[in-house]
PDB file of N, CA and C in Angstrom:
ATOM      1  N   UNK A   1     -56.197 -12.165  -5.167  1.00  0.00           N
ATOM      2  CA  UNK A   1     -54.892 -12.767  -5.026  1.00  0.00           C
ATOM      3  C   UNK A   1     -54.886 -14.085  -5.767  1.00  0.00           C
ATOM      4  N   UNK A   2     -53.888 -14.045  -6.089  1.00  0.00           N
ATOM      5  CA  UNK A   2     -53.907 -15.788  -7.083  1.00  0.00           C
ATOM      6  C   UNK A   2     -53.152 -16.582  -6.191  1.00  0.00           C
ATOM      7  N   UNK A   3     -53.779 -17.469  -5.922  1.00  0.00           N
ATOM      8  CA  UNK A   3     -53.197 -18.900  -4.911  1.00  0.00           C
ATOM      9  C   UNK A   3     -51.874 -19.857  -5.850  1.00  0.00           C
ATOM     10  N   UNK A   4     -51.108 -20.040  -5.152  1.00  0.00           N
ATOM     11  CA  UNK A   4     -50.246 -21.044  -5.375  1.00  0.00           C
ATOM     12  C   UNK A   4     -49.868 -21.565  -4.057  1.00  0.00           C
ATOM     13  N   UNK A   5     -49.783 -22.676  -3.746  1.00  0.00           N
ATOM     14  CA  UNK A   5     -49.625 -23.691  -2.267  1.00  0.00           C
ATOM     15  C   UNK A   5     -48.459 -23.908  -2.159  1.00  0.00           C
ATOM     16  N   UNK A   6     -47.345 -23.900  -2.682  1.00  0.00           N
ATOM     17  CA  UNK A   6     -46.280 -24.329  -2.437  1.00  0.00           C
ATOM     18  C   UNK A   6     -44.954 -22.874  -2.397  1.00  0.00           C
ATOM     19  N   UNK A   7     -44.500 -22.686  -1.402  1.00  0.00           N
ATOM     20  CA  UNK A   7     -43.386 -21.313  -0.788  1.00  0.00           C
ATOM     21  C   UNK A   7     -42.644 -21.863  -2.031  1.00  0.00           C
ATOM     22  N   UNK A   8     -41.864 -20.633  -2.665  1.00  0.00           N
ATOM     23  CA  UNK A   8     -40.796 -21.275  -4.188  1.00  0.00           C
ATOM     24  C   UNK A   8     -41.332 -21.836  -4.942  1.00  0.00           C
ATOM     25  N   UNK A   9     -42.696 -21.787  -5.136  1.00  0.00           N
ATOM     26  CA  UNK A   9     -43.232 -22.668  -6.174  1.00  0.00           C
ATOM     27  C   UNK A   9     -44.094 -21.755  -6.810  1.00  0.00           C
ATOM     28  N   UNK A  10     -43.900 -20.174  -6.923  1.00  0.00           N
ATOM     29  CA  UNK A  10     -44.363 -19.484  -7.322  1.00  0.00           C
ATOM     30  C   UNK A  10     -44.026 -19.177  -8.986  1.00  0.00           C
ATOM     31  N   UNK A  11     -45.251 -19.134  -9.790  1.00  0.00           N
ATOM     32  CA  UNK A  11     -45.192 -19.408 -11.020  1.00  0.00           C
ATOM     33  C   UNK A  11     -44.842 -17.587 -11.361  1.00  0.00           C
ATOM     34  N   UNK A  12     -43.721 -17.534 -12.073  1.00  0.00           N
ATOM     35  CA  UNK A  12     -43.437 -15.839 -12.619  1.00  0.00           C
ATOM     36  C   UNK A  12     -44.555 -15.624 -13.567  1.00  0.00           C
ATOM     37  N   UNK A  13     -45.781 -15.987 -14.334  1.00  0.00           N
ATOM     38  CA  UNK A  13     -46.490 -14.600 -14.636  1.00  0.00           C
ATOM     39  C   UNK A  13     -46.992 -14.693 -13.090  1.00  0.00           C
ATOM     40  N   UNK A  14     -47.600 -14.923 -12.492  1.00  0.00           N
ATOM     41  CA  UNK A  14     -48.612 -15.071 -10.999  1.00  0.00           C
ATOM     42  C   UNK A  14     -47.310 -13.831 -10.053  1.00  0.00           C
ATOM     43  N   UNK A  15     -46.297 -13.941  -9.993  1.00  0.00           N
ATOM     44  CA  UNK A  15     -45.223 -13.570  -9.339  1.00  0.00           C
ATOM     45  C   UNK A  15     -45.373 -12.065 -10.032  1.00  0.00           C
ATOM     46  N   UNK A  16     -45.210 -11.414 -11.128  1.00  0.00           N
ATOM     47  CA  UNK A  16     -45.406 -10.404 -11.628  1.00  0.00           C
ATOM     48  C   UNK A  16     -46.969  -9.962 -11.248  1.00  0.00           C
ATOM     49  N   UNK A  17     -47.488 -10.511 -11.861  1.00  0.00           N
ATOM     50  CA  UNK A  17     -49.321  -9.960 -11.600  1.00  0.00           C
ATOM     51  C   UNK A  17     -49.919  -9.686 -10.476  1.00  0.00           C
ATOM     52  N   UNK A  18     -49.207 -10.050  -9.281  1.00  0.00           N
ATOM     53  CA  UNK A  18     -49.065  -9.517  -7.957  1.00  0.00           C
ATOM     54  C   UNK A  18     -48.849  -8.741  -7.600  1.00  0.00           C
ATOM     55  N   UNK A  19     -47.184  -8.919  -8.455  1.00  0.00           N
ATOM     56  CA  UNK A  19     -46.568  -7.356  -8.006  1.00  0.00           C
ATOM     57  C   UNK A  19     -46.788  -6.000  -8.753  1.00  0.00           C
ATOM     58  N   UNK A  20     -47.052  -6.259  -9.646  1.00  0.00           N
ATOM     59  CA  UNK A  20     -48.367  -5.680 -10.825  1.00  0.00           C
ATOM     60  C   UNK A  20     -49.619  -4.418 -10.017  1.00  0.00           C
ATOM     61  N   UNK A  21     -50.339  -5.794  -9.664  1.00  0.00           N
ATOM     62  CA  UNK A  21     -51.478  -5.237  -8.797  1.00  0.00           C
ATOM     63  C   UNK A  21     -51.113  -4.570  -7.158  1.00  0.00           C
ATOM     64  N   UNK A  22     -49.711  -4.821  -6.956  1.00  0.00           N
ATOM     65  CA  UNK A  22     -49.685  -4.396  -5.668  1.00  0.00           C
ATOM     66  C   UNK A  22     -49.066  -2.856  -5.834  1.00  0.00           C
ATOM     67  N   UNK A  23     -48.731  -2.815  -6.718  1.00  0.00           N
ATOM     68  CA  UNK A  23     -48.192  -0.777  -7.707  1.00  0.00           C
ATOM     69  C   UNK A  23     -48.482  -0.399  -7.948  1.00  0.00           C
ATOM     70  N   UNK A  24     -49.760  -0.642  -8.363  1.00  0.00           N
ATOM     71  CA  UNK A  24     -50.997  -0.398  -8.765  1.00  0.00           C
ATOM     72  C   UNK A  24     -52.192   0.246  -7.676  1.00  0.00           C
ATOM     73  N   UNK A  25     -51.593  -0.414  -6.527  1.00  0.00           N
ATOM     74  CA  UNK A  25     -52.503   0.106  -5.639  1.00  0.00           C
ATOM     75  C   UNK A  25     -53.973  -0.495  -5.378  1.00  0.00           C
ATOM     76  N   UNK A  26     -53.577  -1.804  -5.762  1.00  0.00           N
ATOM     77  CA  UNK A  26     -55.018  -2.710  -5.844  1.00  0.00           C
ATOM     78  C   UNK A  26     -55.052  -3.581  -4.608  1.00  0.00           C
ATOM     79  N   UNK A  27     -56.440  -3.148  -4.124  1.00  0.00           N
ATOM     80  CA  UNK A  27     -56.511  -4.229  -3.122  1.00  0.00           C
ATOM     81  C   UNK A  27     -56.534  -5.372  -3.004  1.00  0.00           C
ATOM     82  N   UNK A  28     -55.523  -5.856  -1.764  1.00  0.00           N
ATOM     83  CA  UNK A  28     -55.646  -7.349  -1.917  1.00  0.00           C
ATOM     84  C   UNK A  28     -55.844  -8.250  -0.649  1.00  0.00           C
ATOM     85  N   UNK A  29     -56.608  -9.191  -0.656  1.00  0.00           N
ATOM     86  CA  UNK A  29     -56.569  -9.755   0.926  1.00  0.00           C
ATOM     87  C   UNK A  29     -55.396 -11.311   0.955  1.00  0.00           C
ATOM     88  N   UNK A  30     -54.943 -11.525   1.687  1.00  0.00           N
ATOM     89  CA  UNK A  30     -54.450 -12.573   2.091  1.00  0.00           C
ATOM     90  C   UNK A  30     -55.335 -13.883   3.040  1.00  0.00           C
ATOM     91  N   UNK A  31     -55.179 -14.950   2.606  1.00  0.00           N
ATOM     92  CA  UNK A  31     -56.067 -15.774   3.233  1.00  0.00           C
ATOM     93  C   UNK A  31     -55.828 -17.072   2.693  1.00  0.00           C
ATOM     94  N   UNK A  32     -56.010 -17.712   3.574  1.00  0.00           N
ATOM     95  CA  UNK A  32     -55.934 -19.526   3.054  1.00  0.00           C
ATOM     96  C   UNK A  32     -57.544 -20.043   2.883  1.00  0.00           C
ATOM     97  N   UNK A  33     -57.570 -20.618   1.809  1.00  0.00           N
ATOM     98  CA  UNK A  33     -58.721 -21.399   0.923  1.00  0.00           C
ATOM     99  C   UNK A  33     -58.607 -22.880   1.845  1.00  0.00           C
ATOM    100  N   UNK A  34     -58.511 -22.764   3.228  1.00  0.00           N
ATOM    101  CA  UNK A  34     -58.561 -24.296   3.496  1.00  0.00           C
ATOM    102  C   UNK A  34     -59.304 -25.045   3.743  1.00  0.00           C
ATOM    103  N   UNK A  35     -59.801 -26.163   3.008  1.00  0.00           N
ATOM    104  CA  UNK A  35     -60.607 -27.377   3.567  1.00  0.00           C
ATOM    105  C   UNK A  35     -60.013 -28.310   3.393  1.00  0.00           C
ATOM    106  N   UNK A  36     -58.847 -27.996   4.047  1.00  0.00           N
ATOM    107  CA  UNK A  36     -58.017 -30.007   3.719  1.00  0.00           C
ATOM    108  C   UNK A  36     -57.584 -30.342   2.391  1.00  0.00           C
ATOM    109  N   UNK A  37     -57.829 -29.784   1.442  1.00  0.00           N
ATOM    110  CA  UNK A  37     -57.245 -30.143   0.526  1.00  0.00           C
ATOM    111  C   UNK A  37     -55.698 -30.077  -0.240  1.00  0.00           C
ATOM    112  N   UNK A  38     -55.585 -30.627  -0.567  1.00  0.00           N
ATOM    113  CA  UNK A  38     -54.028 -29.727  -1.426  1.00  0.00           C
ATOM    114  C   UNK A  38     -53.185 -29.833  -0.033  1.00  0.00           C
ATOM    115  N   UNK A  39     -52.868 -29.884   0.732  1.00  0.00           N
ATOM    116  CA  UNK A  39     -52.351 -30.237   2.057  1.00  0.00           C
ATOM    117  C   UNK A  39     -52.360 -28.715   2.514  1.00  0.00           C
ATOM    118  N   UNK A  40     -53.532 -27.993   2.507  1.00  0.00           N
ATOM    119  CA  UNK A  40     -53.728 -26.669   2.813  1.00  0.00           C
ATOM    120  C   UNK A  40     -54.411 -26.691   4.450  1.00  0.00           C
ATOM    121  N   UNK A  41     -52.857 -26.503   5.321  1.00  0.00           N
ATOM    122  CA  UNK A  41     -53.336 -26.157   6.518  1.00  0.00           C
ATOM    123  C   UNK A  41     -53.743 -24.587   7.146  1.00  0.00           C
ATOM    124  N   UNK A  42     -54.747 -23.964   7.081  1.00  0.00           N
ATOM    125  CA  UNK A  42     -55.481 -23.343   8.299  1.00  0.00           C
ATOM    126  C   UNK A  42     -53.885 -22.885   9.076  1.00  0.00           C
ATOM    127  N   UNK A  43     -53.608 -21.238   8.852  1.00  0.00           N
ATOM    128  CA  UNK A  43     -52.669 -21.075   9.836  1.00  0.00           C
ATOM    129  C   UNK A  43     -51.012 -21.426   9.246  1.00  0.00           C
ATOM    130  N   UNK A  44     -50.980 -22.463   9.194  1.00  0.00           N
ATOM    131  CA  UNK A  44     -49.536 -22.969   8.084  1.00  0.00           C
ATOM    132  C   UNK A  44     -49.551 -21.926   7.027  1.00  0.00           C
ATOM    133  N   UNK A  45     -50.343 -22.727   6.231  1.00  0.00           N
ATOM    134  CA  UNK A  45     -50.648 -22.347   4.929  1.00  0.00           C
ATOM    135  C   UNK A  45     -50.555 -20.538   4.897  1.00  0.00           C
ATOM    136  N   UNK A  46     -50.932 -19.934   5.757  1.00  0.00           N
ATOM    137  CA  UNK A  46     -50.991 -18.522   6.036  1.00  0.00           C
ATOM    138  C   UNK A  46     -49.641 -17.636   5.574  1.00  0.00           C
ATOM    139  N   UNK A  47     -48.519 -18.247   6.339  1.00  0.00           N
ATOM    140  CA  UNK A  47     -47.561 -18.155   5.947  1.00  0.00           C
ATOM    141  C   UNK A  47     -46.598 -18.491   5.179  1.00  0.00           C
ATOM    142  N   UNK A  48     -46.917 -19.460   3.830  1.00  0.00           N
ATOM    143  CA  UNK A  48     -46.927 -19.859   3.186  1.00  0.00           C
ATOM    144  C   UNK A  48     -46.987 -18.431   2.526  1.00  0.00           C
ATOM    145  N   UNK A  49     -48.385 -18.159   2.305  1.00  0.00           N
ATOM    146  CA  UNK A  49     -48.878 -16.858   1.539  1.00  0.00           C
ATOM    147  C   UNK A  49     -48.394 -15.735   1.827  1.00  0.00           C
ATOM    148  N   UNK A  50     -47.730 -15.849   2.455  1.00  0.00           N
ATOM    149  CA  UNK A  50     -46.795 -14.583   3.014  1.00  0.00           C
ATOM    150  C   UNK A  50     -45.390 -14.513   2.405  1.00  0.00           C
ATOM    151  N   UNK A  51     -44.663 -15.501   2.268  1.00  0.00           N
ATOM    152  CA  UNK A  51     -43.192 -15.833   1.881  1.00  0.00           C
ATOM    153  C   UNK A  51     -43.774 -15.904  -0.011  1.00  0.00           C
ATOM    154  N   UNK A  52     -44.754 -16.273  -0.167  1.00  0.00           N
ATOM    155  CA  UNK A  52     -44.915 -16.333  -2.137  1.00  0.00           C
ATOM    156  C   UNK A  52     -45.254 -14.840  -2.045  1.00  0.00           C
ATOM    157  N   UNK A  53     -46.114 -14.263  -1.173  1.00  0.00           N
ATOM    158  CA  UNK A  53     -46.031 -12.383  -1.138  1.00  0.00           C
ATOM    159  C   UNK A  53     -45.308 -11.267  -1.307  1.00  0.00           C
ATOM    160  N   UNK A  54     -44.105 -11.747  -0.564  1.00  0.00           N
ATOM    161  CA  UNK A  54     -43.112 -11.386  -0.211  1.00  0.00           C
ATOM    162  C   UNK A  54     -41.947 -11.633  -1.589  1.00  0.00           C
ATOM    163  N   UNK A  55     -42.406 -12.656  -2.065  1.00  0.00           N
ATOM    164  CA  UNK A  55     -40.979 -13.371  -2.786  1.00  0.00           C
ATOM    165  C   UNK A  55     -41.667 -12.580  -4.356  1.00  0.00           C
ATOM    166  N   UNK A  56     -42.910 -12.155  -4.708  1.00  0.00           N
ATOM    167  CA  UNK A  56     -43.421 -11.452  -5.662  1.00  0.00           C
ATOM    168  C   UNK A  56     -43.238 -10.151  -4.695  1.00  0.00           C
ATOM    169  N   UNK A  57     -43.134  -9.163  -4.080  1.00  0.00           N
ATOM    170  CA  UNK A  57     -42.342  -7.973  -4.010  1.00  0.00           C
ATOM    171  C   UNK A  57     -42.824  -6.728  -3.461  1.00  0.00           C
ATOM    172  N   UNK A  58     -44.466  -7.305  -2.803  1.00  0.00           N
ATOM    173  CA  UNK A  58     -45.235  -5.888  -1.719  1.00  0.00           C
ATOM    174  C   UNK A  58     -44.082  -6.052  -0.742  1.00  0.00           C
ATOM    175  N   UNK A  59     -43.574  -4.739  -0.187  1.00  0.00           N
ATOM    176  CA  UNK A  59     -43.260  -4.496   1.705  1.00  0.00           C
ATOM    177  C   UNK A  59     -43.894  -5.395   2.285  1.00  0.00           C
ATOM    178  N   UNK A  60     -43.585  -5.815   3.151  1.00  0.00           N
ATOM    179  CA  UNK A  60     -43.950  -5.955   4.825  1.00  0.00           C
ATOM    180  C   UNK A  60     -45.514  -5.949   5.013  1.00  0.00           C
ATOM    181  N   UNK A  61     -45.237  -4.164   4.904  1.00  0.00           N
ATOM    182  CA  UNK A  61     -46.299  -3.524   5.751  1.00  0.00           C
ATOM    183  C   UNK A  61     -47.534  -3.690   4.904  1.00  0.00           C
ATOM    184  N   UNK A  62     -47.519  -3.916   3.763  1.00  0.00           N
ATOM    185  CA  UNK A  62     -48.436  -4.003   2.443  1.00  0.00           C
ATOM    186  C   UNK A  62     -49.045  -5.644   2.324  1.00  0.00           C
ATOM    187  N   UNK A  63     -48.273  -6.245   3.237  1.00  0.00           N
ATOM    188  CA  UNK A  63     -48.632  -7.660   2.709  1.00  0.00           C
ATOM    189  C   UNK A  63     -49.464  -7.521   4.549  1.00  0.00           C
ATOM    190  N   UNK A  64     -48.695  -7.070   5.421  1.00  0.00           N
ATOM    191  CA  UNK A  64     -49.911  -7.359   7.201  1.00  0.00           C
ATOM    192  C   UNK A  64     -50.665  -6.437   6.560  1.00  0.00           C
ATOM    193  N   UNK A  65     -50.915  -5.771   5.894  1.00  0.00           N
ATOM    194  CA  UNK A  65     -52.429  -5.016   5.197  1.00  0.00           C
ATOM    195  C   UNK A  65     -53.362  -6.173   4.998  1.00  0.00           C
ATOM    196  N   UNK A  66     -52.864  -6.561   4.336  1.00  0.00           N
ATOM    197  CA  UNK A  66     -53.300  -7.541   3.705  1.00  0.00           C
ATOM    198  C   UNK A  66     -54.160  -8.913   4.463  1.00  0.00           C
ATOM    199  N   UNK A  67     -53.870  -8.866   5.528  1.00  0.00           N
ATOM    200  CA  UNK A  67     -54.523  -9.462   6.558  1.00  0.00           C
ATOM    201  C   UNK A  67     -54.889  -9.572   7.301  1.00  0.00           C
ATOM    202  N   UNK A  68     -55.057  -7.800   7.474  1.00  0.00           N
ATOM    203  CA  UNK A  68     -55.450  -6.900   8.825  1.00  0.00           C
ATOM    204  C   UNK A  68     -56.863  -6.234   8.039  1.00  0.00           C
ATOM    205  N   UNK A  69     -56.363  -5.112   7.592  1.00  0.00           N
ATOM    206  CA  UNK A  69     -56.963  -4.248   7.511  1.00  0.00           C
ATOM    207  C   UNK A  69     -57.783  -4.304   6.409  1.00  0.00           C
ATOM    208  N   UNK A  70     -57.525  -4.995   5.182  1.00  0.00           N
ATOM    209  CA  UNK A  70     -57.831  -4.852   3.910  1.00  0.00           C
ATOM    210  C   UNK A  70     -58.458  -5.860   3.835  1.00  0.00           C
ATOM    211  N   UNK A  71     -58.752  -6.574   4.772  1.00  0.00           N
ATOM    212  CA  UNK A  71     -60.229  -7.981   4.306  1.00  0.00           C
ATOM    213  C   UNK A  71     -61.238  -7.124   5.597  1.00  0.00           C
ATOM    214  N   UNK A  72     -60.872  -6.717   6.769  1.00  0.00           N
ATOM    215  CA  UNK A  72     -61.945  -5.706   7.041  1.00  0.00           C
ATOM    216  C   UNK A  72     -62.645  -4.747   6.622  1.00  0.00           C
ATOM    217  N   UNK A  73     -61.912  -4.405   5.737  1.00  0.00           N
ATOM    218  CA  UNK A  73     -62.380  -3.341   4.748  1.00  0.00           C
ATOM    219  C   UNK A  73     -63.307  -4.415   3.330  1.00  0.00           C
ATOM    220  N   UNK A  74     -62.917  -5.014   2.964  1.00  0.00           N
ATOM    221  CA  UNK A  74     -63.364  -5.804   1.788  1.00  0.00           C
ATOM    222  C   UNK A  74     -64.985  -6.859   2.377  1.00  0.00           C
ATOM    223  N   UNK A  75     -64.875  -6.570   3.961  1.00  0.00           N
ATOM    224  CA  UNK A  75     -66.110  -7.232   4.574  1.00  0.00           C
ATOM    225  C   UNK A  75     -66.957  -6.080   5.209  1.00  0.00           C
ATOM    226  N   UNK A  76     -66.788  -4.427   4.919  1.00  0.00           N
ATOM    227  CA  UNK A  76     -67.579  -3.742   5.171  1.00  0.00           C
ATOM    228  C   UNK A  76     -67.530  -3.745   6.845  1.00  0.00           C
ATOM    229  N   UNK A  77     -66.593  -3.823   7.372  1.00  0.00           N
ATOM    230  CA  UNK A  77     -65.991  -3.651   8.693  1.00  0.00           C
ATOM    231  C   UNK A  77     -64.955  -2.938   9.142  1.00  0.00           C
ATOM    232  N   UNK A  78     -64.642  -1.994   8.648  1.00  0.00           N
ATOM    233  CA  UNK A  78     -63.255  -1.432   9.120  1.00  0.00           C
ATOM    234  C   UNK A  78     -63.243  -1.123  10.130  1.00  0.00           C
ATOM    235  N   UNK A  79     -64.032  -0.549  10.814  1.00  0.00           N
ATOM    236  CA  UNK A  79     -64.161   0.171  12.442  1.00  0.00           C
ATOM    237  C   UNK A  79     -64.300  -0.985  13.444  1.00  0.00           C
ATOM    238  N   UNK A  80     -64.679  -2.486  12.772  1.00  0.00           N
ATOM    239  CA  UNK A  80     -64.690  -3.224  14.100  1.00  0.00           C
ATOM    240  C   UNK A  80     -63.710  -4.261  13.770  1.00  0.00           C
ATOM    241  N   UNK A  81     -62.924  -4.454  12.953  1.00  0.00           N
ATOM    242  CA  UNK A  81     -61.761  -5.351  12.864  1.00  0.00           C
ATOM    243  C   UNK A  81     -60.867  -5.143  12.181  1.00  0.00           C
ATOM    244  N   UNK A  82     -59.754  -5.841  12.328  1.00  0.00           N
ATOM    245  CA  UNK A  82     -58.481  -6.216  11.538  1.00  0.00           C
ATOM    246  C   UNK A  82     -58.033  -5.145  11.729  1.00  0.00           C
ATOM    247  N   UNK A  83     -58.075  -4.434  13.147  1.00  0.00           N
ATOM    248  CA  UNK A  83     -56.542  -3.433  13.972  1.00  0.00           C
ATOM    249  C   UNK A  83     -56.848  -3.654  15.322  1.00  0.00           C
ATOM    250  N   UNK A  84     -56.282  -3.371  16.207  1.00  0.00           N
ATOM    251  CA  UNK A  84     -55.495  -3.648  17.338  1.00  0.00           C
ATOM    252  C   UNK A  84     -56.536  -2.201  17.985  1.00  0.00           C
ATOM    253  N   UNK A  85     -57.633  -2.529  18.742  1.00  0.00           N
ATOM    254  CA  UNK A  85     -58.544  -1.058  19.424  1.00  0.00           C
ATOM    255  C   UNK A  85     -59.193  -1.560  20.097  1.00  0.00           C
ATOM    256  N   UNK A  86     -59.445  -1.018  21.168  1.00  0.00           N
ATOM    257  CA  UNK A  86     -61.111  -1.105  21.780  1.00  0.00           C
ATOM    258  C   UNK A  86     -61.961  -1.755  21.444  1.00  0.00           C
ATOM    259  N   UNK A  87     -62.795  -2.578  21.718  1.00  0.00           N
ATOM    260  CA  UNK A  87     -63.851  -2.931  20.871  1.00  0.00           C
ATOM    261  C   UNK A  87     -63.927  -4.319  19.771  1.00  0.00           C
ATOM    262  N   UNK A  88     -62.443  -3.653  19.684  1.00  0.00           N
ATOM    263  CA  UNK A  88     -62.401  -4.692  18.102  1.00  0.00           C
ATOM    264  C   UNK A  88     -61.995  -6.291  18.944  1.00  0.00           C
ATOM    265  N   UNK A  89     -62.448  -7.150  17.953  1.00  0.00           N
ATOM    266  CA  UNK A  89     -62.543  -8.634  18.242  1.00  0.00           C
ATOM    267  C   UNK A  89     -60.899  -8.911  17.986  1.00  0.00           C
ATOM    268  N   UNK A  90     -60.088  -9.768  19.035  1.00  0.00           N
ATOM    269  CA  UNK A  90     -59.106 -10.023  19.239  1.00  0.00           C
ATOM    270  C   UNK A  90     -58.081 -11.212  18.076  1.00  0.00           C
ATOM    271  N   UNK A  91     -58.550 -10.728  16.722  1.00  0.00           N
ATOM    272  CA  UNK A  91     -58.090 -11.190  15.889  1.00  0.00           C
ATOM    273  C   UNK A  91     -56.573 -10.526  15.410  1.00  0.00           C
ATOM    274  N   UNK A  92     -55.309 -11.514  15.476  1.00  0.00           N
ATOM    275  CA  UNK A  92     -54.297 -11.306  15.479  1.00  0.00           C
ATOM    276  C   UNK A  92     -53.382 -12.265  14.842  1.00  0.00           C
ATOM    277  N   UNK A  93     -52.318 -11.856  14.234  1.00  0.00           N
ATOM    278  CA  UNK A  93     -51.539 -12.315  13.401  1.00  0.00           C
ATOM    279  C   UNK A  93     -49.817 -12.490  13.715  1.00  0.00           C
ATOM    280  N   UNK A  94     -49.380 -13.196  13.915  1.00  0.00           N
ATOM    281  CA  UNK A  94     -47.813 -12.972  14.858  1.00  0.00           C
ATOM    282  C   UNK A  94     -47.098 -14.028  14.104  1.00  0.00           C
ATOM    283  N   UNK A  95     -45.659 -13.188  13.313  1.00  0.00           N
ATOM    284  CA  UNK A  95     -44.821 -14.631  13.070  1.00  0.00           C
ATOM    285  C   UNK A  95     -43.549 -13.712  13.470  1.00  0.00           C
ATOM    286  N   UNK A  96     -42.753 -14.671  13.166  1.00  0.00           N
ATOM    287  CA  UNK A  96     -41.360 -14.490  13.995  1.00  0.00           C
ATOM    288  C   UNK A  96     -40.673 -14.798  12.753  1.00  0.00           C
ATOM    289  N   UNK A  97     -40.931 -15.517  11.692  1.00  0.00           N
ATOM    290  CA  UNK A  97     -39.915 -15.464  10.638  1.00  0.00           C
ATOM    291  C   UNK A  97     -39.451 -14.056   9.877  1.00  0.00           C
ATOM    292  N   UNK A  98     -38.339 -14.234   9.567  1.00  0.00           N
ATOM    293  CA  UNK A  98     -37.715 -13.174   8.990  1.00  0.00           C
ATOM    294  C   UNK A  98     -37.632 -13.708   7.757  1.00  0.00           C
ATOM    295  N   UNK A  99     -37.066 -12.588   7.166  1.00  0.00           N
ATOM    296  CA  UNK A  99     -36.212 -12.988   5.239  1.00  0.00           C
ATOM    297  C   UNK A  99     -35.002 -13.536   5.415  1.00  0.00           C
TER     298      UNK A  99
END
């Protein structure tokens, strides 16, 4: 995924090459790079990456992939995280914003 920090501040080639790779059928994880820098909050910032996701043109359901299932998979874990089961560690994702 190519980082940009700022919601609307998404640069159109980065905005295409997303949506590029997301038609493509290429995996992608979602995640914030945060150590304080860049005013990159942990959690904020999360959704941040969601609205520049969104605003380059995966579904919904393609972008909570993206932060469920598809970095469990990319960490050689699918059976014990990033879904909602038995077992699995109570890692969860909840926003309430809409488009």
């Amino acid at each position: 995924m190519i980082r940009v920090v700022q919601p609307g501040a998404g640069e159109p080639a980065q905005l295409r090459l997303t949506k590029t790779f997301a038609d493509a059928g290429v995996p992608m994880v979602a995640g914030t790079d945060a150590c304080g820098a860049a005013h990159i909050i942990p959690g904020f910032s999360l959704h941040d990456e969601f609205d520049l996701l969104a605003e380059a043109g995966p579904a919904p359901p393609a972008i909570l992939r993206m932060t469920t299932t598809e970095p469990a998979r990319f960490l050689g874990e699918p059976e014990a995280s990033g879904r909602i089961a038995p077992a699995c560690p109570p890692t969860w994702c909840s926003s309430t914003r809409t488009r």
